[in-house]
PDB file of N, CA and C in Angstrom:
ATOM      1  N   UNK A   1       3.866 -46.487   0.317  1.00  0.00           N
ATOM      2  CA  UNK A   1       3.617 -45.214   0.966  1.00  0.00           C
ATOM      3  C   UNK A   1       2.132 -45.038   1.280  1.00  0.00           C
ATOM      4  N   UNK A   2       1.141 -45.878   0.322  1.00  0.00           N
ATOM      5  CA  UNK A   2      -0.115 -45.716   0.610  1.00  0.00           C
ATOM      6  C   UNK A   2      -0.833 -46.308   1.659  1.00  0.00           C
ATOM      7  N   UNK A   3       0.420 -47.315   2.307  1.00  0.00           N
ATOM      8  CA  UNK A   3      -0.043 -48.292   3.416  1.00  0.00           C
ATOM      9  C   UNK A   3      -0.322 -47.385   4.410  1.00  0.00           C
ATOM     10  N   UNK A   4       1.385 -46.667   4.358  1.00  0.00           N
ATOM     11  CA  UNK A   4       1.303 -45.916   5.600  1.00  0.00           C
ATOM     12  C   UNK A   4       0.547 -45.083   5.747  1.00  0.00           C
ATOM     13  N   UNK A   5      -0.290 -44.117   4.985  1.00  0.00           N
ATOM     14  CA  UNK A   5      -0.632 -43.540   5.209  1.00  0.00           C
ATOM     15  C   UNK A   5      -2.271 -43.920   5.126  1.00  0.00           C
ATOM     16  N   UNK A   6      -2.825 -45.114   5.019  1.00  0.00           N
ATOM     17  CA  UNK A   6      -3.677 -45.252   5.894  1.00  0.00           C
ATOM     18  C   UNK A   6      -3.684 -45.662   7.317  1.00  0.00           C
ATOM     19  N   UNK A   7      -2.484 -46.166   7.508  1.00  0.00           N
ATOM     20  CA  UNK A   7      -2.071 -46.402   8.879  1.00  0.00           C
ATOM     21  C   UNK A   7      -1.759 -45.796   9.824  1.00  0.00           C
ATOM     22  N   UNK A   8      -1.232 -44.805   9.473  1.00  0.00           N
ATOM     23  CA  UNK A   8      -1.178 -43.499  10.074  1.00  0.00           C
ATOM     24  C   UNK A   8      -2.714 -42.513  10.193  1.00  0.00           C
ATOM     25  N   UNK A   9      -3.684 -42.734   9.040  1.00  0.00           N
ATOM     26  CA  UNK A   9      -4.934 -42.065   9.435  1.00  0.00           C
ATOM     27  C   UNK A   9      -5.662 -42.987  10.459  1.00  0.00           C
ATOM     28  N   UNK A  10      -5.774 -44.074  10.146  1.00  0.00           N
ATOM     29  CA  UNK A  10      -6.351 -45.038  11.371  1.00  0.00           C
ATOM     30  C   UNK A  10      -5.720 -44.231  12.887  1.00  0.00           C
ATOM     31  N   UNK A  11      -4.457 -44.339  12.958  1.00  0.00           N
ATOM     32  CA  UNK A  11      -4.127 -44.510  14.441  1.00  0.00           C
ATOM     33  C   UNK A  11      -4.010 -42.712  14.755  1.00  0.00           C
ATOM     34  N   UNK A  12      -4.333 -41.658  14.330  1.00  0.00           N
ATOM     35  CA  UNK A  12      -4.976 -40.220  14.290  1.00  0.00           C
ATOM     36  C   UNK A  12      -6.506 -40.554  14.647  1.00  0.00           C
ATOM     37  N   UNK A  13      -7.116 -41.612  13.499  1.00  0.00           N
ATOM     38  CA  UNK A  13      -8.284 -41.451  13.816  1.00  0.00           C
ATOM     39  C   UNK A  13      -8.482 -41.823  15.476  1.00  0.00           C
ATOM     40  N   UNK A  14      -7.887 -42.976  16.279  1.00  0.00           N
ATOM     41  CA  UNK A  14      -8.335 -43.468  17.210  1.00  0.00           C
ATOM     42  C   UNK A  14      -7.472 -42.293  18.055  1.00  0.00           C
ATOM     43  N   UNK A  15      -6.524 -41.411  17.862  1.00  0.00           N
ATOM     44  CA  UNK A  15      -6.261 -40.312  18.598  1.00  0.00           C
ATOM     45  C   UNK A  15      -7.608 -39.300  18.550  1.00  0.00           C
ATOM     46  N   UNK A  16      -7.870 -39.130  17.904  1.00  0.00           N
ATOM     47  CA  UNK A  16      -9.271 -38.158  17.793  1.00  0.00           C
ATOM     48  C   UNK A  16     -10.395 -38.188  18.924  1.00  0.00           C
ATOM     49  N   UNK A  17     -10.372 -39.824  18.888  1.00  0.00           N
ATOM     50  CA  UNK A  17     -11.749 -40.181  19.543  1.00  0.00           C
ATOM     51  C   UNK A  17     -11.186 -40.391  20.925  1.00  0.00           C
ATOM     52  N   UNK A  18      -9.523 -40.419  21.302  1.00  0.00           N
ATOM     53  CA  UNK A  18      -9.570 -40.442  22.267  1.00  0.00           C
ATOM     54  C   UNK A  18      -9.557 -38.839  23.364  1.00  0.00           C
ATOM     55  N   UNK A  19      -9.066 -37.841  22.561  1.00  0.00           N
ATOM     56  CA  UNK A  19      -9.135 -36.754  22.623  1.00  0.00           C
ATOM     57  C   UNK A  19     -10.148 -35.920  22.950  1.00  0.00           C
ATOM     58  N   UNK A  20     -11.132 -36.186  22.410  1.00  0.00           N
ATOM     59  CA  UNK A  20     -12.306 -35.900  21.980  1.00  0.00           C
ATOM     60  C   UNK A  20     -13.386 -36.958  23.480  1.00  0.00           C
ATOM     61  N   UNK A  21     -13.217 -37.756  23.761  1.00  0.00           N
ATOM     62  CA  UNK A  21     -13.572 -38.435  25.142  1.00  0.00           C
ATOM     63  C   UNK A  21     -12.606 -37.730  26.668  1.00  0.00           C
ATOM     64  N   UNK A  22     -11.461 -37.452  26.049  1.00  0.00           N
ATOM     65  CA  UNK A  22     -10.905 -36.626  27.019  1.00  0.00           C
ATOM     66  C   UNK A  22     -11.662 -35.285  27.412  1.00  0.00           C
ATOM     67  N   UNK A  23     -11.818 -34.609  26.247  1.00  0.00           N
ATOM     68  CA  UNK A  23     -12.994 -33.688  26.486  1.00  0.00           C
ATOM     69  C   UNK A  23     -13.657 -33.231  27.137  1.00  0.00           C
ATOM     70  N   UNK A  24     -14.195 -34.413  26.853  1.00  0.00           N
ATOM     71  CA  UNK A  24     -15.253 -34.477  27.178  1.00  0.00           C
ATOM     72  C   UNK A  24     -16.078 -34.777  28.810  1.00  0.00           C
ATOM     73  N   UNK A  25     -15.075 -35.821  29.096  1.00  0.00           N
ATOM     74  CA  UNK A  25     -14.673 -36.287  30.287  1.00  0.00           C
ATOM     75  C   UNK A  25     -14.367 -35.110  31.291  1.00  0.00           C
ATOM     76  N   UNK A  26     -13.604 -34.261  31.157  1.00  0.00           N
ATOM     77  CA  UNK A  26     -13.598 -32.540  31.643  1.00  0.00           C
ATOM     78  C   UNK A  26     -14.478 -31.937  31.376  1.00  0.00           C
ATOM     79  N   UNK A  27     -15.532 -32.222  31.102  1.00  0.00           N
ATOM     80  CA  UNK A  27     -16.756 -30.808  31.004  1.00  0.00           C
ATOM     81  C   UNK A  27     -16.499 -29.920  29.891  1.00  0.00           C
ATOM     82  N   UNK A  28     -15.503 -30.016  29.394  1.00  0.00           N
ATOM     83  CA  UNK A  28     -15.137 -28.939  27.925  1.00  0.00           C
ATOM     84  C   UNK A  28     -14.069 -28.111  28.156  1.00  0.00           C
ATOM     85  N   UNK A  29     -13.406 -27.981  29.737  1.00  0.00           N
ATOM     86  CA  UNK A  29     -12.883 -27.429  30.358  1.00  0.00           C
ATOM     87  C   UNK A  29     -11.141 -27.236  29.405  1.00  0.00           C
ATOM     88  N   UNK A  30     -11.087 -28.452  28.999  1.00  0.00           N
ATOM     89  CA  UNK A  30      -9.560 -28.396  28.751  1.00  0.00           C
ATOM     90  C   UNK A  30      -9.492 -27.821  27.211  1.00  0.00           C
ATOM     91  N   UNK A  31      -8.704 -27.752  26.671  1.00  0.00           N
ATOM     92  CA  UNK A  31      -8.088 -27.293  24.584  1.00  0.00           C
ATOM     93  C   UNK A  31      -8.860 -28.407  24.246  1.00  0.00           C
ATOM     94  N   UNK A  32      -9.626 -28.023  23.235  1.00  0.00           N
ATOM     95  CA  UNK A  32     -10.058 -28.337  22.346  1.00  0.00           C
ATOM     96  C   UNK A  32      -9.261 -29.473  21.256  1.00  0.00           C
ATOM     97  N   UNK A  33      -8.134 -28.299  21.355  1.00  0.00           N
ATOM     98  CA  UNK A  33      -7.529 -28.860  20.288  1.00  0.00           C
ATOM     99  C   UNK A  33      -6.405 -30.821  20.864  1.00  0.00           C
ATOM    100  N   UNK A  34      -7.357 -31.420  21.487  1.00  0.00           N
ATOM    101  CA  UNK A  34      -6.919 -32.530  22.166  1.00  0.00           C
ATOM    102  C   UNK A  34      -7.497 -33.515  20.779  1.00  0.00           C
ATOM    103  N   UNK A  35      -8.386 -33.106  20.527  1.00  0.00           N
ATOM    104  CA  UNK A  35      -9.379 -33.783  19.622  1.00  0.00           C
ATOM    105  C   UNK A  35      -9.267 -33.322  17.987  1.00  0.00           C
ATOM    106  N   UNK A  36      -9.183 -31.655  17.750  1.00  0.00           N
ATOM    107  CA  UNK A  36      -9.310 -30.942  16.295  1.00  0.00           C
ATOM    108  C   UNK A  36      -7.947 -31.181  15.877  1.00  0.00           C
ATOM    109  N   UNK A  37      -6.802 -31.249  16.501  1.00  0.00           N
ATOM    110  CA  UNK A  37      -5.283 -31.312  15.402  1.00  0.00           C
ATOM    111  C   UNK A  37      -5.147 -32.892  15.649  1.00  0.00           C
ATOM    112  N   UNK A  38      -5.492 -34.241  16.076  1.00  0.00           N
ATOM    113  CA  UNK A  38      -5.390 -35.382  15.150  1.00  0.00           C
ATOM    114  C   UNK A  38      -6.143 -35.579  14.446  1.00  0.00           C
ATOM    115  N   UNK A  39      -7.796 -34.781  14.354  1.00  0.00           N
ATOM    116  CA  UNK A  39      -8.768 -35.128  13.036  1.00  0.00           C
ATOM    117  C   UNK A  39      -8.213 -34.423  11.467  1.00  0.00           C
ATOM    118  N   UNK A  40      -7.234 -33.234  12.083  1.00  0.00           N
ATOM    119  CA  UNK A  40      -7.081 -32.508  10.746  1.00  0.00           C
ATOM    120  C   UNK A  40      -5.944 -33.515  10.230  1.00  0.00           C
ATOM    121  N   UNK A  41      -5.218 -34.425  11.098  1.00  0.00           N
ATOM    122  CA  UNK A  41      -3.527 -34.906  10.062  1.00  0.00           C
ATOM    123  C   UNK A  41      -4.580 -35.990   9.974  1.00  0.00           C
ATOM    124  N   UNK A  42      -6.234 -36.431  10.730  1.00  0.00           N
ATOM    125  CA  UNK A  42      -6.628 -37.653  10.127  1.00  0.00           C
ATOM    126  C   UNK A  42      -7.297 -37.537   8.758  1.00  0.00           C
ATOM    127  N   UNK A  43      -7.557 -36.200   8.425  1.00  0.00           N
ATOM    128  CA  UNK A  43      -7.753 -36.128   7.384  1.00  0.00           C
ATOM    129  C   UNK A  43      -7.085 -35.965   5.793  1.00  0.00           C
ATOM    130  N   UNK A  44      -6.233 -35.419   6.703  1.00  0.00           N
ATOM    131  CA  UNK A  44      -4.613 -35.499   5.604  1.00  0.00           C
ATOM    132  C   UNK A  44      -4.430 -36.485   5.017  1.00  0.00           C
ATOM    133  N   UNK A  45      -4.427 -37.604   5.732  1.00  0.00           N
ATOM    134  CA  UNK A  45      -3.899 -39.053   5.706  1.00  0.00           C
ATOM    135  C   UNK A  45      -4.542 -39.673   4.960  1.00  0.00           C
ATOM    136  N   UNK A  46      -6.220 -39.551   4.864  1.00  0.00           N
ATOM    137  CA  UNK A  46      -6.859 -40.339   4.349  1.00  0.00           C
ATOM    138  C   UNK A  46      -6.824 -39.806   3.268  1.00  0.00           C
ATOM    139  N   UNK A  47      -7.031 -38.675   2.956  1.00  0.00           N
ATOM    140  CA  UNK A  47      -7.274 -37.560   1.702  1.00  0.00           C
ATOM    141  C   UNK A  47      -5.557 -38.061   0.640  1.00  0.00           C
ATOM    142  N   UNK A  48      -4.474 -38.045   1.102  1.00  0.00           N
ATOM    143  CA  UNK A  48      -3.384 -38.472   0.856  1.00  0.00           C
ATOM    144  C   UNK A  48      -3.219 -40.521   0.056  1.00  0.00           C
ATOM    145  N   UNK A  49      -4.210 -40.878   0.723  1.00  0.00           N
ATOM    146  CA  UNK A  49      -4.381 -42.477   0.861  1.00  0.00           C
ATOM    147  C   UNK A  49      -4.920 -42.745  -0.591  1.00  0.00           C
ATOM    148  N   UNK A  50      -6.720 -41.466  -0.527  1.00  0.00           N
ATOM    149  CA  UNK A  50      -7.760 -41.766  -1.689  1.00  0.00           C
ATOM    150  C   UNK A  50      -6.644 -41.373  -3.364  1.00  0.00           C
ATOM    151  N   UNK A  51      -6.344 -40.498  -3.013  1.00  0.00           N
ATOM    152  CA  UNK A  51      -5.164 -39.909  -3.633  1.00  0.00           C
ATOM    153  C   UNK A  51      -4.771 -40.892  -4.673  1.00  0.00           C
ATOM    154  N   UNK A  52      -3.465 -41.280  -3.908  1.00  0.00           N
ATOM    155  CA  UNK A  52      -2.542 -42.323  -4.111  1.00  0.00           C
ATOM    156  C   UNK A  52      -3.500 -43.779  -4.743  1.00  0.00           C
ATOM    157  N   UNK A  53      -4.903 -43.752  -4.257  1.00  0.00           N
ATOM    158  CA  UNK A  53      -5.420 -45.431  -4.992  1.00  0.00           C
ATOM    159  C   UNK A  53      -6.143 -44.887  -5.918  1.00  0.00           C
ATOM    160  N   UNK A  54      -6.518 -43.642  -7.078  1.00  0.00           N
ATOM    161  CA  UNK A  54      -6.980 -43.743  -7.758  1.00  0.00           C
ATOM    162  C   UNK A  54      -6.022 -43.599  -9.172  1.00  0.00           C
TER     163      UNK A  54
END
């Protein structure tokens, strides 16, 4: 379960940054939230991950 869920924060994380270049790419014009709701489940994930390996 701990795999997945770094695997799942990885591929949030690279949603983030693509979101977040989308953005950006619009002038700021578009939701925000293209970029802020995959950093928050990327943080879930990882926070869930550190969790689970200690």
């Amino acid at each position: 379960m701990s795999k997945l869920a770094l695997i799942m924060g990885i591929i949030f994380l690279i949603m983030t940054f693509a979101g977040g270049g989308y953005v950006m790419i619009n002038y700021g014009e578009v939701n925000a939230g293209y970029a802020v709701i995959p950093g928050l489940f990327t943080m879930i994930c990882f926070g869930y991950y550190r969790k689970k390996k200690e």
